[in-house]
PDB file of N, CA and C in Angstrom:
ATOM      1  N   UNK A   1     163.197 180.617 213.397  1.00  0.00           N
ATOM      2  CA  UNK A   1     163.179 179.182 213.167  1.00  0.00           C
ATOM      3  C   UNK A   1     164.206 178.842 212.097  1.00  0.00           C
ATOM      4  N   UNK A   2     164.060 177.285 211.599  1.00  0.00           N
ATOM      5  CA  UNK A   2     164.931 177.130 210.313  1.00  0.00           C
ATOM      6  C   UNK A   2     165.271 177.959 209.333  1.00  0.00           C
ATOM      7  N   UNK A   3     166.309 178.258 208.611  1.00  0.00           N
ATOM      8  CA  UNK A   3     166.566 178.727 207.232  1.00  0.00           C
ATOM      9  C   UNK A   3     166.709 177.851 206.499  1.00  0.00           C
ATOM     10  N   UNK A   4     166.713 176.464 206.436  1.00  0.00           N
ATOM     11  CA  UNK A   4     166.731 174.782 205.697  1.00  0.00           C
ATOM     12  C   UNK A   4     166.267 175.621 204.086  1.00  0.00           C
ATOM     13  N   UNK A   5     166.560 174.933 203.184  1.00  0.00           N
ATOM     14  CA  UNK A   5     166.436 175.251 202.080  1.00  0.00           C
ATOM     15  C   UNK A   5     164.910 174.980 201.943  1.00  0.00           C
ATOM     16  N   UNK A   6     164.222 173.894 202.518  1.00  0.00           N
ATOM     17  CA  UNK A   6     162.477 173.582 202.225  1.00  0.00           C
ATOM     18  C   UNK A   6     161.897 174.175 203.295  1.00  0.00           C
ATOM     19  N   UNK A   7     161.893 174.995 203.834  1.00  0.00           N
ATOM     20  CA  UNK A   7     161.080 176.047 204.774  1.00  0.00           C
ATOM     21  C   UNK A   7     160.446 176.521 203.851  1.00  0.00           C
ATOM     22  N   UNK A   8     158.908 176.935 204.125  1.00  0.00           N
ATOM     23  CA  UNK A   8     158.116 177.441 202.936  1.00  0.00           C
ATOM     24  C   UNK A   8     158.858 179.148 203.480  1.00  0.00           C
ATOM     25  N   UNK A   9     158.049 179.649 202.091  1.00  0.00           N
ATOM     26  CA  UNK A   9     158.411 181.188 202.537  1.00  0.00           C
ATOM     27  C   UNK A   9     157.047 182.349 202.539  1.00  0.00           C
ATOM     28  N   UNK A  10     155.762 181.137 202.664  1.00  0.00           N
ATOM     29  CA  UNK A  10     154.515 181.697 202.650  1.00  0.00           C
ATOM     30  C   UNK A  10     153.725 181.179 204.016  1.00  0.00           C
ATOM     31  N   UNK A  11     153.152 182.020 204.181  1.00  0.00           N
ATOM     32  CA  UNK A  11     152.116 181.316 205.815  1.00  0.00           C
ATOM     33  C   UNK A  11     150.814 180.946 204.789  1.00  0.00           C
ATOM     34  N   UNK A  12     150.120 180.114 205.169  1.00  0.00           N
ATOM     35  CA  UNK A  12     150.429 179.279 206.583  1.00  0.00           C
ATOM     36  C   UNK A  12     151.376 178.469 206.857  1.00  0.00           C
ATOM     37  N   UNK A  13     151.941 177.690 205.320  1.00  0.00           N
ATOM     38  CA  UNK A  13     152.573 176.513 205.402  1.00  0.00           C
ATOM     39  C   UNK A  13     154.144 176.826 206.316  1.00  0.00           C
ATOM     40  N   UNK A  14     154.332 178.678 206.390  1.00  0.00           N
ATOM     41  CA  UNK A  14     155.751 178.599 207.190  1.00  0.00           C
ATOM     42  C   UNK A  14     155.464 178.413 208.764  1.00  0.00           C
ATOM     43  N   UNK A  15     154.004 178.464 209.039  1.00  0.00           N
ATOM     44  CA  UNK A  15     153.493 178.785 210.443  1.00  0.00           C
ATOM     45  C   UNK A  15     153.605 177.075 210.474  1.00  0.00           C
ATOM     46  N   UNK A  16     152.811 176.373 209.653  1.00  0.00           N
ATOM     47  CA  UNK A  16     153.055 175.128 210.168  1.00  0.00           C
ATOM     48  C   UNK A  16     154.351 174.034 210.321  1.00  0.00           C
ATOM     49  N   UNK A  17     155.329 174.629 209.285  1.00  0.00           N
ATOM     50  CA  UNK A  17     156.766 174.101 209.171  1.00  0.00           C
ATOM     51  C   UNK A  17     157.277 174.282 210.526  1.00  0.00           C
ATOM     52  N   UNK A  18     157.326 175.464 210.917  1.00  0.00           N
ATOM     53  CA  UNK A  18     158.142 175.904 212.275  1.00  0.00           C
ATOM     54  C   UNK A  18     157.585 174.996 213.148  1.00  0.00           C
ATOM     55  N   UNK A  19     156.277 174.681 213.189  1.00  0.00           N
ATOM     56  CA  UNK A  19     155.989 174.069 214.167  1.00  0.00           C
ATOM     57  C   UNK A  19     156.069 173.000 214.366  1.00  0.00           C
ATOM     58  N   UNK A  20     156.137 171.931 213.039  1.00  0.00           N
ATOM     59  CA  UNK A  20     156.331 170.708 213.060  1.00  0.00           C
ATOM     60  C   UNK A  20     158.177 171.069 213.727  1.00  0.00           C
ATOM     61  N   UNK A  21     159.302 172.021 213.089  1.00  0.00           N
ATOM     62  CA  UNK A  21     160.791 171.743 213.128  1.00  0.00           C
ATOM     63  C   UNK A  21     160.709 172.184 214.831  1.00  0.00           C
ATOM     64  N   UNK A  22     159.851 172.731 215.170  1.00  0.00           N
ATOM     65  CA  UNK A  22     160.215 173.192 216.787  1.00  0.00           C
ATOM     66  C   UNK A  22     160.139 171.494 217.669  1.00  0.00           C
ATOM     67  N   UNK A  23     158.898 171.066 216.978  1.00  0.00           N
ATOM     68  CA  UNK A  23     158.733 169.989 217.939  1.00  0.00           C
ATOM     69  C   UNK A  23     159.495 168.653 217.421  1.00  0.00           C
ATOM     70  N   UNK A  24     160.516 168.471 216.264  1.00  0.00           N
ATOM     71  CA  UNK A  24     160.919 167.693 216.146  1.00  0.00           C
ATOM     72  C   UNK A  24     162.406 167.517 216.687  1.00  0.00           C
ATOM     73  N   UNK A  25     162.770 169.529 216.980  1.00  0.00           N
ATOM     74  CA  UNK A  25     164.277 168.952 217.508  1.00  0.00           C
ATOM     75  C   UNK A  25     163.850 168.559 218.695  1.00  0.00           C
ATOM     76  N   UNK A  26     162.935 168.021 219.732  1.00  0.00           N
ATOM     77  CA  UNK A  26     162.650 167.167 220.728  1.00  0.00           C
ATOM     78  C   UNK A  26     162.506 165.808 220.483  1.00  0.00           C
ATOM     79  N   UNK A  27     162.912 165.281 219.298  1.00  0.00           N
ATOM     80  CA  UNK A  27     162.955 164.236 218.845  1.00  0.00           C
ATOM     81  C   UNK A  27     164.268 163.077 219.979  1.00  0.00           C
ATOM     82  N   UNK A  28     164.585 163.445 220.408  1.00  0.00           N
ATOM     83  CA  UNK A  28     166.158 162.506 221.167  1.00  0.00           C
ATOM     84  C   UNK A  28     165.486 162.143 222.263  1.00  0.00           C
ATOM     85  N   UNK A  29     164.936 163.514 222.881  1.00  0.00           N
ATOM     86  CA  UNK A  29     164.043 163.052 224.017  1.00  0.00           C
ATOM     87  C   UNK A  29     162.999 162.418 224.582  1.00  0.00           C
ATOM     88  N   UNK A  30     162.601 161.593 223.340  1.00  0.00           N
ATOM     89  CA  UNK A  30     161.049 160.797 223.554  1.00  0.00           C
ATOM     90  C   UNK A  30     160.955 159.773 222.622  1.00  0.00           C
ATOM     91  N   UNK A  31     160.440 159.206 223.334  1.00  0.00           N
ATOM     92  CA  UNK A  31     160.124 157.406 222.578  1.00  0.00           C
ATOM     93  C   UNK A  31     159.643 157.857 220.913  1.00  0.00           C
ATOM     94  N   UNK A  32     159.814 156.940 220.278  1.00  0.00           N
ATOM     95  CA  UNK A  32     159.090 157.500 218.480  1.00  0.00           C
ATOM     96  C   UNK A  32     157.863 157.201 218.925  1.00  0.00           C
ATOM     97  N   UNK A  33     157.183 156.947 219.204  1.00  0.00           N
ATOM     98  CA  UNK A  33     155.836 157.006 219.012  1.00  0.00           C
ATOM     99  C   UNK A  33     155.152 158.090 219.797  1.00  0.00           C
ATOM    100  N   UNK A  34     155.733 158.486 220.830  1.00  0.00           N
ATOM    101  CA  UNK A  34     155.357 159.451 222.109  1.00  0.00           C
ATOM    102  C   UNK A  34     155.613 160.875 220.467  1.00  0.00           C
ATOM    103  N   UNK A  35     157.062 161.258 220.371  1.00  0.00           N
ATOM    104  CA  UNK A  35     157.446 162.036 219.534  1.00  0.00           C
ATOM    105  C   UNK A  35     156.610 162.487 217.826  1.00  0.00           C
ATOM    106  N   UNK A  36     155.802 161.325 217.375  1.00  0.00           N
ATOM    107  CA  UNK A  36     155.488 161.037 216.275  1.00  0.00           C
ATOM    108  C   UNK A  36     153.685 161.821 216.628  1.00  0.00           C
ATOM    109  N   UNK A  37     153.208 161.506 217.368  1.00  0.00           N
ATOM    110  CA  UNK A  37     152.078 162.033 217.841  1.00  0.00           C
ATOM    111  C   UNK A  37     152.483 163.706 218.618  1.00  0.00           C
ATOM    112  N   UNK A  38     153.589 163.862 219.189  1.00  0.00           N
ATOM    113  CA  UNK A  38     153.450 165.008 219.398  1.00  0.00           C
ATOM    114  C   UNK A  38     153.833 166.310 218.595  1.00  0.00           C
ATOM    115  N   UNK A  39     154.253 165.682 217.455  1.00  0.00           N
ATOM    116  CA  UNK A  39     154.644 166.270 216.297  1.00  0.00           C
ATOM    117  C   UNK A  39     153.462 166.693 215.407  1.00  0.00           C
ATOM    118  N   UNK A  40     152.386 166.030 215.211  1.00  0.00           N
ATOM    119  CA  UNK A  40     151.005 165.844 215.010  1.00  0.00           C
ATOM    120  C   UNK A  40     150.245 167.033 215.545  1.00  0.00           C
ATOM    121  N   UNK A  41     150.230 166.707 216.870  1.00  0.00           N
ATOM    122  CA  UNK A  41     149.383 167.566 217.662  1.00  0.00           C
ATOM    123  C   UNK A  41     150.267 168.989 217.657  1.00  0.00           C
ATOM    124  N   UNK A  42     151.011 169.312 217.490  1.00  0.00           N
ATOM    125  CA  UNK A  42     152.227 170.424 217.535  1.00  0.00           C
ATOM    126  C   UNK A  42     151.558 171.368 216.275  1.00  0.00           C
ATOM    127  N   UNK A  43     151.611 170.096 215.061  1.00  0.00           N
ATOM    128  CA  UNK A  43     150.927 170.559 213.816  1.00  0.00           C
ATOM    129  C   UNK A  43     149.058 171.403 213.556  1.00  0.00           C
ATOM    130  N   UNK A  44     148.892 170.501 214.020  1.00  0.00           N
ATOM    131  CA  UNK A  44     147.156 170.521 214.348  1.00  0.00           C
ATOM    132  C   UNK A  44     147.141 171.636 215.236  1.00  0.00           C
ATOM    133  N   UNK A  45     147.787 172.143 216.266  1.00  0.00           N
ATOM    134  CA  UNK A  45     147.652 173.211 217.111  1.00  0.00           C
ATOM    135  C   UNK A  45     147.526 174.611 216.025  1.00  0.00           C
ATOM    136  N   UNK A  46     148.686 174.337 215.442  1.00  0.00           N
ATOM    137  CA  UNK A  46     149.016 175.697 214.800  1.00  0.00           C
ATOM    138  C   UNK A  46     148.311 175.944 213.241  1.00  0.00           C
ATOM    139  N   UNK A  47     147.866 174.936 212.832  1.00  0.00           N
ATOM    140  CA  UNK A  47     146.860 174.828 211.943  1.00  0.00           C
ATOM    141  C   UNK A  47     145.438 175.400 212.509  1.00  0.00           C
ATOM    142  N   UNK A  48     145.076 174.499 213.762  1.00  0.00           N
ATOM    143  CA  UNK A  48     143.789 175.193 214.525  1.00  0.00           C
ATOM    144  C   UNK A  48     143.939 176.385 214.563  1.00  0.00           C
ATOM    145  N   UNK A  49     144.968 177.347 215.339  1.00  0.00           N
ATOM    146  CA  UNK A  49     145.001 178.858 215.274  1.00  0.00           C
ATOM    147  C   UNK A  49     144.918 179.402 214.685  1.00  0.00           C
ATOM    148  N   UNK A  50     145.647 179.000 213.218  1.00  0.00           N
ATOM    149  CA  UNK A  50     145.408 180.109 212.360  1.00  0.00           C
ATOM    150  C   UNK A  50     143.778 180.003 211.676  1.00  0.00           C
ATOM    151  N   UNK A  51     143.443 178.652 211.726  1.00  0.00           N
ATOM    152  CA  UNK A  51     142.051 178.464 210.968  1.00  0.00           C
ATOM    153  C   UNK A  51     141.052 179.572 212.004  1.00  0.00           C
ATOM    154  N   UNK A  52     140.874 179.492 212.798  1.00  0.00           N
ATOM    155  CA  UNK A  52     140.168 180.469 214.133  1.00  0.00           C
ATOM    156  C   UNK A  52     140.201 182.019 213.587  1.00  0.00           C
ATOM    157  N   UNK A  53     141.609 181.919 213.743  1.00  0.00           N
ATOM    158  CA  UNK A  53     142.538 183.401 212.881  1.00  0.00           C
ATOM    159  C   UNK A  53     141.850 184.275 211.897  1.00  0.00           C
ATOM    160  N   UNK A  54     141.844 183.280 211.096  1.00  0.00           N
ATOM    161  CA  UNK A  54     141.253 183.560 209.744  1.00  0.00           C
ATOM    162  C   UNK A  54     139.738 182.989 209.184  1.00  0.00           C
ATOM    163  N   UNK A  55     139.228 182.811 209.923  1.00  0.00           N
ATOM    164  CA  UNK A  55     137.899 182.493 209.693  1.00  0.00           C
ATOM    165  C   UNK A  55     137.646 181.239 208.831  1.00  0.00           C
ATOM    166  N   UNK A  56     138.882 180.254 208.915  1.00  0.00           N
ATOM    167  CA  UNK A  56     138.887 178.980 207.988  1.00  0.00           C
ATOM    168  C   UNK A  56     138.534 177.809 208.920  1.00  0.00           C
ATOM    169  N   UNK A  57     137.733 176.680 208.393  1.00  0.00           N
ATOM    170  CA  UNK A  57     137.733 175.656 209.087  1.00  0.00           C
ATOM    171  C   UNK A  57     138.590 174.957 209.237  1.00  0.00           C
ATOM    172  N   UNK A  58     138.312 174.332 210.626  1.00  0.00           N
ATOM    173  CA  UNK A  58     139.760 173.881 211.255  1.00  0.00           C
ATOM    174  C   UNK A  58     139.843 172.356 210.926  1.00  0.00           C
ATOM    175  N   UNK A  59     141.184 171.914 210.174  1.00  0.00           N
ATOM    176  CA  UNK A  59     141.153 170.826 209.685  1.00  0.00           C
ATOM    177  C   UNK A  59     141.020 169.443 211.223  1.00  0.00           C
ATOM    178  N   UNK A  60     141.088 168.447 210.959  1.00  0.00           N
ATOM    179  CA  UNK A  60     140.295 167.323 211.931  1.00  0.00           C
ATOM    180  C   UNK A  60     142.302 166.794 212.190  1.00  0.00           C
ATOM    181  N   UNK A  61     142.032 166.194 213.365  1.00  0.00           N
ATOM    182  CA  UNK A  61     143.642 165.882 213.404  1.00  0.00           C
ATOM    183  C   UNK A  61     143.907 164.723 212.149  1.00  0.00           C
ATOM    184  N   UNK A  62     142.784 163.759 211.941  1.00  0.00           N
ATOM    185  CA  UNK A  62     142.611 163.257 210.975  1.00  0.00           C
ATOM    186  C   UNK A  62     143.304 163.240 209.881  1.00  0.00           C
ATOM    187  N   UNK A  63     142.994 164.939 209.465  1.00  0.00           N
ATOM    188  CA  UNK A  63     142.893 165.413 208.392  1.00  0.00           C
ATOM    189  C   UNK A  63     144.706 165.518 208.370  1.00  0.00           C
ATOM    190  N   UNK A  64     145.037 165.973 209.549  1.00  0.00           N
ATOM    191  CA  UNK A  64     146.807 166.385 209.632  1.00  0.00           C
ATOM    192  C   UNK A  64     147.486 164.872 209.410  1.00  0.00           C
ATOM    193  N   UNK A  65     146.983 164.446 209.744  1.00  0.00           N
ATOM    194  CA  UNK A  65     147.208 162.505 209.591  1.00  0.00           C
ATOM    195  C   UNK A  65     147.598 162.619 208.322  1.00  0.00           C
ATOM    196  N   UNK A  66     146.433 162.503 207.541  1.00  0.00           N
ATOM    197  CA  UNK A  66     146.546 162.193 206.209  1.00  0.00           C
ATOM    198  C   UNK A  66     147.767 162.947 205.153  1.00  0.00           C
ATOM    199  N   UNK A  67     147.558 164.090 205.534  1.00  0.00           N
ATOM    200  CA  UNK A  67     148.882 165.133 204.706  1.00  0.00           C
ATOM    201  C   UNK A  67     149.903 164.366 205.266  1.00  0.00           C
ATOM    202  N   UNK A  68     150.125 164.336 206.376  1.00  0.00           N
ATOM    203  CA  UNK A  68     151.448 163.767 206.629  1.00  0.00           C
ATOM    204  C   UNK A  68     151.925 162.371 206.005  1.00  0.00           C
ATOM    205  N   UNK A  69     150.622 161.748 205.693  1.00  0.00           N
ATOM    206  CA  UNK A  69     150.961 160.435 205.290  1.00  0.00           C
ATOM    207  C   UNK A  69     151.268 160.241 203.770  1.00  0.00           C
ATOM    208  N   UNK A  70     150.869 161.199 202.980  1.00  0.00           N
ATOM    209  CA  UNK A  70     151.554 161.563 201.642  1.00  0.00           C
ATOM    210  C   UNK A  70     152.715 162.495 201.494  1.00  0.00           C
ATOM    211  N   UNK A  71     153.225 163.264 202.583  1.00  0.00           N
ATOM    212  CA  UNK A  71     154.563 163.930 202.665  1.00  0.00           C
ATOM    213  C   UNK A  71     155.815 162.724 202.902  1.00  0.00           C
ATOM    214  N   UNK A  72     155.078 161.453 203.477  1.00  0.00           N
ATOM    215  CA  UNK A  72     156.158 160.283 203.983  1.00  0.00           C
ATOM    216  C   UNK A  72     157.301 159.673 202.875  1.00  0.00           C
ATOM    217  N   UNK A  73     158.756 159.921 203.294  1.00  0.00           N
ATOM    218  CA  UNK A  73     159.237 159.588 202.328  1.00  0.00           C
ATOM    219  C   UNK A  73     159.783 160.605 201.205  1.00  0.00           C
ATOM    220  N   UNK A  74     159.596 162.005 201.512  1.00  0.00           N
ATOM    221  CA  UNK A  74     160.089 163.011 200.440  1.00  0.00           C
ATOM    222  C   UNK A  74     161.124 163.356 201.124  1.00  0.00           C
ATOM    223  N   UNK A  75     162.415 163.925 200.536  1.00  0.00           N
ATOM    224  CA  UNK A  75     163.197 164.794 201.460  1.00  0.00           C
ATOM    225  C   UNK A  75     163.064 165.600 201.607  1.00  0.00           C
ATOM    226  N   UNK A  76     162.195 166.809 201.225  1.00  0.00           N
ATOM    227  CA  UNK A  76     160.764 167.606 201.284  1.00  0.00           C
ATOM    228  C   UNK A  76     160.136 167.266 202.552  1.00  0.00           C
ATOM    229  N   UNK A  77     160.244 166.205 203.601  1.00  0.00           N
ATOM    230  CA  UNK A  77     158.689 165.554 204.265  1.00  0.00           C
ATOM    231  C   UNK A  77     158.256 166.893 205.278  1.00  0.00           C
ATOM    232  N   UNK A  78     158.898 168.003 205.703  1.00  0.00           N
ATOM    233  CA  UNK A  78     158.412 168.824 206.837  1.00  0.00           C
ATOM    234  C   UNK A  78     157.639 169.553 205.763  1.00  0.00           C
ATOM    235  N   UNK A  79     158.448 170.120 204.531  1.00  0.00           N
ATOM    236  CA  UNK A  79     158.095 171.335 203.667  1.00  0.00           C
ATOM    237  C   UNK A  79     156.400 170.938 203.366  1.00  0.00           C
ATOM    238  N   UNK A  80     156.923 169.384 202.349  1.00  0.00           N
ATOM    239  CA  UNK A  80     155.621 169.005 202.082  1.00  0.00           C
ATOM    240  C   UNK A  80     154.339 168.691 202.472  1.00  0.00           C
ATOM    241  N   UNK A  81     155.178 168.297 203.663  1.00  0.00           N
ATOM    242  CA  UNK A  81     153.480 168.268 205.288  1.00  0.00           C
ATOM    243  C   UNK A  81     152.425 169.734 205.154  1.00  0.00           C
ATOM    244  N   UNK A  82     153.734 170.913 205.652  1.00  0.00           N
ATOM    245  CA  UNK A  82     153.146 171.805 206.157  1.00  0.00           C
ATOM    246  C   UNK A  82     152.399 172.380 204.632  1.00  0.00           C
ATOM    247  N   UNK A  83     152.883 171.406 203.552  1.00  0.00           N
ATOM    248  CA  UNK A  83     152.138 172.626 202.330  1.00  0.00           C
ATOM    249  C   UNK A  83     150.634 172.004 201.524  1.00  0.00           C
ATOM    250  N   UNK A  84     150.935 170.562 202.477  1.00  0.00           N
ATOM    251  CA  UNK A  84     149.452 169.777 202.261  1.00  0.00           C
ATOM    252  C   UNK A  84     148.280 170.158 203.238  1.00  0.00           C
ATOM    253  N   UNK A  85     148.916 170.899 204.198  1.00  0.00           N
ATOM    254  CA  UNK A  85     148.057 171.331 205.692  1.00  0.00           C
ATOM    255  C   UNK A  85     147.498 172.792 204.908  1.00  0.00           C
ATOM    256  N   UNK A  86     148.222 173.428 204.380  1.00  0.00           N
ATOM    257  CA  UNK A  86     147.727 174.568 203.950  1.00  0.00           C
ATOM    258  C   UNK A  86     146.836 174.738 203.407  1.00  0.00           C
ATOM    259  N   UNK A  87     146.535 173.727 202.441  1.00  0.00           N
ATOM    260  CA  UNK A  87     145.974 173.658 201.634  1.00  0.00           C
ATOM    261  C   UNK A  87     144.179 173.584 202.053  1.00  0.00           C
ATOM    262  N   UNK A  88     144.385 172.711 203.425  1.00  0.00           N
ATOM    263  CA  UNK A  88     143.167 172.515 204.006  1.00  0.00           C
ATOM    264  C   UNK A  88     142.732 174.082 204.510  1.00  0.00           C
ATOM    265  N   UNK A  89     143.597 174.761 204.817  1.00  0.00           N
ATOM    266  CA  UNK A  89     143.299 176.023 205.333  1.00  0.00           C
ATOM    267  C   UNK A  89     142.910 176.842 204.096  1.00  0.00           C
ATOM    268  N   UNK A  90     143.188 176.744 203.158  1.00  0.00           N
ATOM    269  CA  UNK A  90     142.841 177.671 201.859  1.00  0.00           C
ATOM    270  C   UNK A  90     141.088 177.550 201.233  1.00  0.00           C
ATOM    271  N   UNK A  91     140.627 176.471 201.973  1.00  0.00           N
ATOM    272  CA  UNK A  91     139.356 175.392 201.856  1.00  0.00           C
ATOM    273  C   UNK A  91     138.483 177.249 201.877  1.00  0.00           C
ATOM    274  N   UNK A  92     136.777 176.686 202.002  1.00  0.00           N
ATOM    275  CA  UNK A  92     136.061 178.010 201.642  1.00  0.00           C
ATOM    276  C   UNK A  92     136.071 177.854 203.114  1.00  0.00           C
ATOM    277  N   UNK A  93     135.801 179.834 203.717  1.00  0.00           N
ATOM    278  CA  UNK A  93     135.731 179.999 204.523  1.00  0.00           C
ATOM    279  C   UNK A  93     134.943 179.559 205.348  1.00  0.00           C
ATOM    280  N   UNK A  94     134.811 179.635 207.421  1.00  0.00           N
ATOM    281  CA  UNK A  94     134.118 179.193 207.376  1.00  0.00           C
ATOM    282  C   UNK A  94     132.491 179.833 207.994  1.00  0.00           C
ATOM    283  N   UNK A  95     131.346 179.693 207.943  1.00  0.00           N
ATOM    284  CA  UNK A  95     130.189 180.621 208.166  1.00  0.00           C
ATOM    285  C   UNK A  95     130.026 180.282 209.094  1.00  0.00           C
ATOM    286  N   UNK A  96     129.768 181.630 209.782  1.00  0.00           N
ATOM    287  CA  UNK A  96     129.166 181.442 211.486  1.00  0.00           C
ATOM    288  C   UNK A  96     127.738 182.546 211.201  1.00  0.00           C
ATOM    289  N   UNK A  97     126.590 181.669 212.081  1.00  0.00           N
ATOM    290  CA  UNK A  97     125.694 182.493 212.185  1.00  0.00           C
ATOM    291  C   UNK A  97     124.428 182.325 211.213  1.00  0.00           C
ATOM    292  N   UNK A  98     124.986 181.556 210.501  1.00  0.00           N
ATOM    293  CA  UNK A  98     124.098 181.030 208.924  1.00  0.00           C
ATOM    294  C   UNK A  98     123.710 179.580 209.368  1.00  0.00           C
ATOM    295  N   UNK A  99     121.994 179.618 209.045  1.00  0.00           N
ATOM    296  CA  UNK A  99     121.522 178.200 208.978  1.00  0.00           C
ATOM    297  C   UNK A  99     121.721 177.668 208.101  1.00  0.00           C
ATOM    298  N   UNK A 100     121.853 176.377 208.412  1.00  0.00           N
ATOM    299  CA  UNK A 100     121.929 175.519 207.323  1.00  0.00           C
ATOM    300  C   UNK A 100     123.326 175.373 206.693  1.00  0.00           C
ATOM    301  N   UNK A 101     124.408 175.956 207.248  1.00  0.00           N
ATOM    302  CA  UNK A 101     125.745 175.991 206.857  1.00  0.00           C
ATOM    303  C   UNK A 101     126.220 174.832 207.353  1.00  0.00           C
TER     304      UNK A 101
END
């Protein structure tokens, strides 16, 4: 993927960078709003996997909403997305099998 100077150089946030930069050079090819949501869901995919991955709860697309909406505006905005998404992944693990969890 990128070598861009704001590529993280830690996963998750490099798992989620790539994925937001994969789906944005499809950016020419699709309406902004078609593009803007699939950039989202691109994100949220690869956030879901690794949360599964790693036994972390999986943030809400919601939740990818919101990071993105405080990355808006940095020239940072991919770096800073994917390092506000991480963050949700760093959350306490999550319990399977336990009542009351």
């Amino acid at each position: 993927m990128s070598d861009g100077i704001f590529r993280p150089t830690h996963e998750p946030a490099r798992l989620l960078y790539d994925a937001f930069q994969a789906e944005a050079k499809l950016r020419k090819q699709r309406e902004v709003g078609n593009w803007i949501e699939k950039e989202r869901l691109a994100v949220w995919t690869a956030a879901r996997d690794y949360a599964q991955q790693h036994d972390r709860p999986v943030p809400t697309l919601e939740q990818i909403k919101a990071k993105e909406q405080l990355a808006l505006g940095h020239t940072d905005y991919g770096a800073k997305w994917a390092y506000g998404v991480a963050e949700l992944l760093r959350a306490t693990p999550s319990v399977k099998g336990k009542e009351g969890a």
